[in-house]
Protein backbone atom coordinates (compact mmCIF):
# COMPACT_ATOMS: atom_id res chain seq x y z
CA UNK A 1 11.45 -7.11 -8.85
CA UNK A 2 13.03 -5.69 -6.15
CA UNK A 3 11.01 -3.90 -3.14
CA UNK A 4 10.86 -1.13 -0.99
CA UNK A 5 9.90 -0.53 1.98
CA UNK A 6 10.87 0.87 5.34
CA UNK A 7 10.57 -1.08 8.77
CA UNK A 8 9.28 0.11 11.83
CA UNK A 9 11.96 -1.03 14.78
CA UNK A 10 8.84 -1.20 17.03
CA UNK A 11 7.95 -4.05 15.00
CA UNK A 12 10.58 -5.69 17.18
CA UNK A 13 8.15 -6.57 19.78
CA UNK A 14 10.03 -8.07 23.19
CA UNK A 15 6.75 -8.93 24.66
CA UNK A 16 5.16 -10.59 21.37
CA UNK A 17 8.46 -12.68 20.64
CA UNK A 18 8.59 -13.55 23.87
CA UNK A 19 5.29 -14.91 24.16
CA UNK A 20 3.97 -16.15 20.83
CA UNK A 21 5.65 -18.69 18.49
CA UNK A 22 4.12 -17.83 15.24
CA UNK A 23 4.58 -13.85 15.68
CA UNK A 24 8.85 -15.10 15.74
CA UNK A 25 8.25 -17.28 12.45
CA UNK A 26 6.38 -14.43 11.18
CA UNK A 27 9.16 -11.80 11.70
CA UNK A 28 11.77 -14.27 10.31
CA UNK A 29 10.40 -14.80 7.38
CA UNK A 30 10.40 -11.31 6.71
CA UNK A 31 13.97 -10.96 8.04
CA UNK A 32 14.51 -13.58 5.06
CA UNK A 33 12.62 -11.29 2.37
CA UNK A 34 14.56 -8.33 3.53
CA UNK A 35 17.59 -9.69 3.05
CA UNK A 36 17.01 -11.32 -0.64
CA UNK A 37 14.88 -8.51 -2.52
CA UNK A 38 14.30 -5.83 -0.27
CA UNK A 39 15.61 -1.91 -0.58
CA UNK A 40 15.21 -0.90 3.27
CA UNK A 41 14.45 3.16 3.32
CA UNK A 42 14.86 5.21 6.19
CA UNK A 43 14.86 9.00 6.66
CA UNK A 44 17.89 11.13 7.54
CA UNK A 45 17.84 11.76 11.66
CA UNK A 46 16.03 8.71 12.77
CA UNK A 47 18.70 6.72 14.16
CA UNK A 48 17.06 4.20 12.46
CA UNK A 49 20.10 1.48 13.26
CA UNK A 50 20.75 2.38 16.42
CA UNK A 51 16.84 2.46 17.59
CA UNK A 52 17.01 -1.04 15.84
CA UNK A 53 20.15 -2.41 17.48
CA UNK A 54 18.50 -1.36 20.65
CA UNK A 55 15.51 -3.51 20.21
CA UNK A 56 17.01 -6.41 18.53
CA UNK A 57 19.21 -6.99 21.32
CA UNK A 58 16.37 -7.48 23.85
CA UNK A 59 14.83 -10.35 21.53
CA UNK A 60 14.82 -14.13 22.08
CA UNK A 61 18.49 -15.46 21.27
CA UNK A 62 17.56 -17.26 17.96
CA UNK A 63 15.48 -14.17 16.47
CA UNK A 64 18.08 -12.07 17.79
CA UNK A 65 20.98 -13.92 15.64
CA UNK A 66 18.97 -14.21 12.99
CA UNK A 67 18.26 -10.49 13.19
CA UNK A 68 21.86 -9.40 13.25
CA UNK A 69 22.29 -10.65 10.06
CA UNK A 70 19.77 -7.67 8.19
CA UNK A 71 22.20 -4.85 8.28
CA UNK A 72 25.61 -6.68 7.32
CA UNK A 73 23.44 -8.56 4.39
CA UNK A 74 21.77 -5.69 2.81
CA UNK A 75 24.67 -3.36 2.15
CA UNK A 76 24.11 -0.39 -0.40
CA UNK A 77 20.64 -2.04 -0.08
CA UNK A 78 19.82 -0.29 3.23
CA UNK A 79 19.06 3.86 1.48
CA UNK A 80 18.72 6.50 3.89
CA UNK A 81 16.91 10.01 2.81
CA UNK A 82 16.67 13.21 3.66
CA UNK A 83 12.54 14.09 3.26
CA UNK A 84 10.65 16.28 6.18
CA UNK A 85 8.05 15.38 8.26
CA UNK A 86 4.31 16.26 8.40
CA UNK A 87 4.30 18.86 10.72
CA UNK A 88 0.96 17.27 12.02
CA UNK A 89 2.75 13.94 13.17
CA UNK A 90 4.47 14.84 16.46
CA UNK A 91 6.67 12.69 17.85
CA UNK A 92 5.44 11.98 21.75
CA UNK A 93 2.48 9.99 19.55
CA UNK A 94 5.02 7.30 18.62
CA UNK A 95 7.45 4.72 20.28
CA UNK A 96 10.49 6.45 19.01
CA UNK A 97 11.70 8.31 16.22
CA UNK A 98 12.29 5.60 13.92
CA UNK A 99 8.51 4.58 14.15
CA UNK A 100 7.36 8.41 13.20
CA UNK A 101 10.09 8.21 10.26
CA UNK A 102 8.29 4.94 9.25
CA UNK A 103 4.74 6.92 8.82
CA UNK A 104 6.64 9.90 6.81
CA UNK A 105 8.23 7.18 4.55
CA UNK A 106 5.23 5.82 3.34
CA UNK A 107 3.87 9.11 1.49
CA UNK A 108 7.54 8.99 -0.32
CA UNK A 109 7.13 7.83 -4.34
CA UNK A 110 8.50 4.71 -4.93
CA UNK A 111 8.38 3.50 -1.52
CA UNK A 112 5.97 0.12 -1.61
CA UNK A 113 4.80 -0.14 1.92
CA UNK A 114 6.27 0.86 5.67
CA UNK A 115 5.60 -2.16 7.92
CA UNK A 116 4.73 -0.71 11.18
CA UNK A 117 4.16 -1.44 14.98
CA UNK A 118 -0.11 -1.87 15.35
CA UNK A 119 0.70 1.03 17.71
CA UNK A 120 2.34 3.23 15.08
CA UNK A 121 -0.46 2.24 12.49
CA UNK A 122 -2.87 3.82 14.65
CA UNK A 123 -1.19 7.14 15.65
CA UNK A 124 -0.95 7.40 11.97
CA UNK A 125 -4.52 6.56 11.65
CA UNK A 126 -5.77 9.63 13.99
CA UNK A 127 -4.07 11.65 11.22
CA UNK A 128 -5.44 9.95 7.92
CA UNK A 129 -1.79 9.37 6.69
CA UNK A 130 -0.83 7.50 3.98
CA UNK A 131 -2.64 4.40 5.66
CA UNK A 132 -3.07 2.36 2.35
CA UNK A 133 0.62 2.01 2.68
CA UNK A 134 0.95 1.23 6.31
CA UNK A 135 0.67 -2.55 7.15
CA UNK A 136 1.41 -4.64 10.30
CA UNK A 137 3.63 -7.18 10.35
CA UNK A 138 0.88 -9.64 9.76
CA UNK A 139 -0.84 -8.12 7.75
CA UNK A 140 2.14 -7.63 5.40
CA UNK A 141 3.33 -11.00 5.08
CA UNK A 142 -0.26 -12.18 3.72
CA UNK A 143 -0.24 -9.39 1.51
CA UNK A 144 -0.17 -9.76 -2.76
CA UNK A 145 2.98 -7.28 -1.75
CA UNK A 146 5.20 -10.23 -0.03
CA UNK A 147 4.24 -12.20 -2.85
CA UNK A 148 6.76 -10.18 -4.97
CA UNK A 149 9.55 -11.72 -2.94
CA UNK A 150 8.22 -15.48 -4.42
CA UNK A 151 8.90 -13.57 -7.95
CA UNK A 152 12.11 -12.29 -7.08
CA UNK A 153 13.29 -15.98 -5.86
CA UNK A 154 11.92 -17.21 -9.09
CA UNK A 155 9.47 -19.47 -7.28
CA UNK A 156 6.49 -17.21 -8.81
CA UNK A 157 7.87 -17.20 -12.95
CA UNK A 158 7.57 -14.00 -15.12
CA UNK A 159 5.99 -16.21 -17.93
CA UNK A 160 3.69 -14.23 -20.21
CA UNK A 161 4.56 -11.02 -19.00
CA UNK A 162 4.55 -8.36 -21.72
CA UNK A 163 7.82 -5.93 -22.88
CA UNK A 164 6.07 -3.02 -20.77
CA UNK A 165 4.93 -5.35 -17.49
CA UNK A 166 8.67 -6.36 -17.54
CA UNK A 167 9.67 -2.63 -17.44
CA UNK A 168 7.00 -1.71 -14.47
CA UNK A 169 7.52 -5.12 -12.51
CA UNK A 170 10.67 -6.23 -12.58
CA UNK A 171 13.24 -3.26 -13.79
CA UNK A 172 11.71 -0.24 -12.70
CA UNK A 173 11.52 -1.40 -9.10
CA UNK A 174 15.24 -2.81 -9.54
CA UNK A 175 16.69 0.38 -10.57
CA UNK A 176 14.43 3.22 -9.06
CA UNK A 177 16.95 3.56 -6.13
CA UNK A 178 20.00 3.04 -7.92
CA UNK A 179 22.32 6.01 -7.91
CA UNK A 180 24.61 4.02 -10.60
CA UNK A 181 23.02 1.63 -13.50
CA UNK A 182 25.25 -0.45 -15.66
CA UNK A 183 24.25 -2.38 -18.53
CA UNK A 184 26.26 -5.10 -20.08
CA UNK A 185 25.49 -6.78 -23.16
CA UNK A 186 28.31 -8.26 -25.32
CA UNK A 187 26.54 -8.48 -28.61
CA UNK A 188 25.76 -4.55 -28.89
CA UNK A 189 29.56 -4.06 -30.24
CA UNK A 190 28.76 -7.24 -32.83
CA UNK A 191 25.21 -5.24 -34.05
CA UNK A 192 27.08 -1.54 -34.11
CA UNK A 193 29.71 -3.61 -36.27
CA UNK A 194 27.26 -4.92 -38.65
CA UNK A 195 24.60 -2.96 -38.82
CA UNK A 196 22.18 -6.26 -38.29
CA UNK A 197 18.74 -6.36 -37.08
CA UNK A 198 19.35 -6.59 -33.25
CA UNK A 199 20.49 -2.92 -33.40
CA UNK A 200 16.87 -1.00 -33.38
CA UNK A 201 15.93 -3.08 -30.90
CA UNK A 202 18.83 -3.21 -28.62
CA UNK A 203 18.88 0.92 -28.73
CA UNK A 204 15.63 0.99 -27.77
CA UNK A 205 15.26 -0.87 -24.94
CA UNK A 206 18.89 0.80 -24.06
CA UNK A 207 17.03 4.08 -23.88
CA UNK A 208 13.85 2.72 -22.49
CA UNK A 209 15.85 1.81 -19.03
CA UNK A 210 17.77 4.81 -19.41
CA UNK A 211 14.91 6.62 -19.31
CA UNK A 212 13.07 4.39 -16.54
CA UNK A 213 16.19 5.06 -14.42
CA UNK A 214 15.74 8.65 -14.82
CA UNK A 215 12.46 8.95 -13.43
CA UNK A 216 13.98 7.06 -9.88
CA UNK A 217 14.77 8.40 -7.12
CA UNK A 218 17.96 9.65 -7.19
CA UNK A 219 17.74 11.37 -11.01
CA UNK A 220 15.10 13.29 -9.85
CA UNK A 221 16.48 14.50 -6.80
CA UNK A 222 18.92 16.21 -8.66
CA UNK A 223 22.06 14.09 -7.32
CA UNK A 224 25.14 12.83 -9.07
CA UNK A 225 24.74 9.36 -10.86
CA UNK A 226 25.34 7.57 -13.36
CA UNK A 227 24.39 5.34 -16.33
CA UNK A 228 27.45 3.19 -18.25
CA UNK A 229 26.85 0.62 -20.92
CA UNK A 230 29.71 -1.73 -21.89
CA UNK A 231 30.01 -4.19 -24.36
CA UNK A 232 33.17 -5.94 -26.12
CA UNK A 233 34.07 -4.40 -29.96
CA UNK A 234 34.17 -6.29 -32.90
CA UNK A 235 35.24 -6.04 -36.50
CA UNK A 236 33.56 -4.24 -39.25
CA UNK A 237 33.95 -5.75 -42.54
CA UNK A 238 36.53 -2.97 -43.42
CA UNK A 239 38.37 -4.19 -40.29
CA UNK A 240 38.20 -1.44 -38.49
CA UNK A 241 37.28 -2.04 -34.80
CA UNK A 242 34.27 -0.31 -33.00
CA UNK A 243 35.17 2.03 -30.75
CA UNK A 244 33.68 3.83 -27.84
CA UNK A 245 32.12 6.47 -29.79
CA UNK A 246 31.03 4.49 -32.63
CA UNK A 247 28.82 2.52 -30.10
CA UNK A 248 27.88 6.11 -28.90
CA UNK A 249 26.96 7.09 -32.20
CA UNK A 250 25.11 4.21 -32.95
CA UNK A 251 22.96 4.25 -29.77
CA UNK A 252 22.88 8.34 -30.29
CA UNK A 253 21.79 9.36 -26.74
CA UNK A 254 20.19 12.45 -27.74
CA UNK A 255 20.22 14.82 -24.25
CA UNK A 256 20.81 11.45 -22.40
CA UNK A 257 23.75 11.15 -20.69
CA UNK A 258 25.14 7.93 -20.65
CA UNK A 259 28.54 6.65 -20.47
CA UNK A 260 29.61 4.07 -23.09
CA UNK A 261 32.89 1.26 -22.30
CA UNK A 262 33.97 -1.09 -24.67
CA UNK A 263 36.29 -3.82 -23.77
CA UNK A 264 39.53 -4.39 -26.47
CA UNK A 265 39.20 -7.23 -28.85
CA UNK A 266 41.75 -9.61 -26.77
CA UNK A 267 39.30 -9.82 -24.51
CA UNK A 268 36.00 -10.88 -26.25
CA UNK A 269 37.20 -14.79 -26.18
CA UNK A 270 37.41 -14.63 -22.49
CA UNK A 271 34.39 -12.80 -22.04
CA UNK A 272 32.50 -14.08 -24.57
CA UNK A 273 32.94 -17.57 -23.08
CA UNK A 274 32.01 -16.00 -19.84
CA UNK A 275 27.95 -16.95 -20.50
CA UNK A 276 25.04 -15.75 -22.53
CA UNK A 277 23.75 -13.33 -20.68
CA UNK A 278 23.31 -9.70 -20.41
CA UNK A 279 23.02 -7.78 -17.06
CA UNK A 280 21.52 -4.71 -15.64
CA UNK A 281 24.01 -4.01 -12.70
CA UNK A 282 22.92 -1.39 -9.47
CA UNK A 283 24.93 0.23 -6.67
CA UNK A 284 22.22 -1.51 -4.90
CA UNK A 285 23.93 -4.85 -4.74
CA UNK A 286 21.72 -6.27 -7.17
CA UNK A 287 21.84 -6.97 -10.70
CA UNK A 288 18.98 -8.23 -12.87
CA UNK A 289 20.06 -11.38 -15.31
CA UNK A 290 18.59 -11.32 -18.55
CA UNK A 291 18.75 -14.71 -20.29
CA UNK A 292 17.51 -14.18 -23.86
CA UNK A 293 18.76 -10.46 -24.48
CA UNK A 294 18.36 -6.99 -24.33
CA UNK A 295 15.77 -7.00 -26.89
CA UNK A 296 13.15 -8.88 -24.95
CA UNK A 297 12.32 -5.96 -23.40
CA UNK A 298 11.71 -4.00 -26.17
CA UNK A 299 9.50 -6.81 -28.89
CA UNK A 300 6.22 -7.70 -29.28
CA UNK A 301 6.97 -11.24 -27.81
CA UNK A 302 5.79 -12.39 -23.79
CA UNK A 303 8.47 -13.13 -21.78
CA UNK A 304 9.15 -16.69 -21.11
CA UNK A 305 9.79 -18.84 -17.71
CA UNK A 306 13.52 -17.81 -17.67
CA UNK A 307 14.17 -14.53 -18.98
CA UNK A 308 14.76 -12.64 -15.98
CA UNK A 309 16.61 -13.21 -12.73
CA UNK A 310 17.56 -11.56 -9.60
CA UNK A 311 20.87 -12.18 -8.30
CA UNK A 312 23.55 -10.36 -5.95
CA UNK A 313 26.30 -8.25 -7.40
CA UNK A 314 29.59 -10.21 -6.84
CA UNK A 315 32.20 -10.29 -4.35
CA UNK A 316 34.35 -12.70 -6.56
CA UNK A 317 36.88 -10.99 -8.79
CA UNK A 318 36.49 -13.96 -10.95
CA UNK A 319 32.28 -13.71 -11.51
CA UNK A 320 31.38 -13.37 -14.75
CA UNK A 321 29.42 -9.72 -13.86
CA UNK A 322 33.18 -8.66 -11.88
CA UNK A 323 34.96 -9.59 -15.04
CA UNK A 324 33.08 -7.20 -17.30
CA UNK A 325 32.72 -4.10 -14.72
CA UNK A 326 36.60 -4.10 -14.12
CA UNK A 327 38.13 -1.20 -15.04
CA UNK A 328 41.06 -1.90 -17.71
CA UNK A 329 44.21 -0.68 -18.97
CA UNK A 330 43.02 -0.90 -22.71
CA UNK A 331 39.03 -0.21 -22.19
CA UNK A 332 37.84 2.67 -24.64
CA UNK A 333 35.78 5.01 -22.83
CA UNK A 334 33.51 7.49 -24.87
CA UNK A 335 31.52 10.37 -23.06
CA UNK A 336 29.56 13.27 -24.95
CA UNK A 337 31.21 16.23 -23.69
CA UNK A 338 29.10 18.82 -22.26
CA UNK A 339 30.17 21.54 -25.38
CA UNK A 340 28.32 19.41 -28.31
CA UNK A 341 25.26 21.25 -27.96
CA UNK A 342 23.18 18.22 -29.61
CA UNK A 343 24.05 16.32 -26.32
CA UNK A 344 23.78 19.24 -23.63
């Protein structure tokens, strides 16, 4: 759902803004994108912000304001990476260093598309890189690409989409950055207490994003993350409460390594009033909304109108998603430990 993409500062165009009307609505629209359901990427050493502020502040006031707004409103949303460049792009061929960073981006998995100064585009050009993935400002915003930002405001519905165009379309994108994935579903506790039907389905899909999140970009590059699901226990007909582990056990990570929180039973009126809903929660500032369950992700159903939405992380101790990430006193916390061989 989400995208990514890295931004060329030369796109910033004094002369253009200056001088023609639709090239300002054009840029502001994408400002708008950016800021709703965009991961901005930019490389380690570019002085990517600073090569940005520079340019920004020599726009027309109202762009300019507007403008301001990108780096305060994207937050953990704004990744920068340490790749090399093509030895055969050399920087006195572009407008700055930012603008060469932009062409290196685009040959980076995962990245969607680097929207680029017509000037960089064609330095780029003379070298045959990566120019599928290059696009002007212009050309961008007409692209089927920007319409993934209609999707992500729900004004383009994921009705019909199969379990496996869910996982490529909306949560893959959504998570492929993430450094930290948490996934909250209350009923999981219910199903590991009563063995019902939900539980096949709900491990399933639990491992499918597990293992979607693993091929992002952070699992593969070898750094520190992590993956925590949390749920509220319940009652087994013996009256023993589920625990931690017994969630752990149930889900049986194999040589995953996921974390596993489960909130004390004084707390599953509160949260189960909270709403209906299950969440897959990022680092990124984002967290996908998932209206009819876990398991539509993992049946032979389409997904309807509603089942997905994007929305930010919250800022309000009281939101429903800040409720069930907090930390508590009496959480149970189960992790395999790095001895059980089954697990290592």
């Amino acid at each position: 759902m989400l995208l990514a993409t890295t931004l060329d500062p030369a796109v910033l165009d004094e002369k253009r803004c200056k001088a023609e009307e639709a090239y300002v609505g054009c840029l502001r629209d994408h400002f708008r994108g950016l800021i709703h359901c965009h991961v901005l990427i930019g490389q380690k050493g570019s002085n990517i912000k600073a090569e940005y502020q520079q340019r920004l502040d020599r726009l027309p006031e109202g762009i300019k304001n507007f403008g301001e707004m990108l780096i305060p409103e994207l937050r953990d949303r704004f990744v920068i990476i340490d790749v090399p460049h093509d030895e055969a792009v050399l920087q006195d061929e572009f407008e700055c260093e930012a603008s060469r960073a932009a062409v290196t981006l685009a040959s980076v998995p995962g990245i969607d598309a680097a929207i680029v100064h017509p000037d960089t585009k064609a330095a780029a050009e003379l070298h045959g890189m990566a120019v599928d993935k290059l696009f002007t400002l212009v050309a961008f915003r007409s692209s089927e690409l920007a319409d993934r930002e209609l999707r992500a405001s729900g004004a383009i519905t994921i009705g019909g989409k199969t379990g496996k165009e869910f996982m490529d379309e909306i949560v893959m994108p959504s998570i492929y950055w993430a450094k930290h994935v948490k996934m909250i579903d209350k009923q999981i506790g219910k199903a590991v207490s009563d063995q019902g039907k939900n539980l096949d389905s709900f491990k399933s899909t639990i491992l499918l994003v597990y293992d979607t999140w693993q091929r992002g970009h952070f699992a593969k590059s070898g750094k520190p993350g992590r993956f925590e699901l949390i749920t509220v226990a319940a009652n087994r007909e013996d009256g023993r409460p589920v625990t931690a582990e017994s969630v752990a056990t149930a889900i049986d990570p194999g040589g995953r390594r996921i974390s596993f929180r489960v909130k004390p039973l004084s707390r599953s009126r509160d949260l189960y009033q909270a709403q209906h809903d299950r969440y897959i929660s990022t680092n990124l500032d984002i967290c996908i909304g998932i209206s009819s369950g876990l398991d539509v992700l993992g049946n032979d159903k389409t997904c309807g109108a509603g089942d997905a939405y994007l929305r930010y992380c919250p800022c309000d101790e009281n939101d429903v998603i800040a409720r069930w990430e907090a930390v508590e006193q009496d959480d149970d916390v189960f992790e395999w430990p790095d001895s059980f061989s089954r697990y290592a």
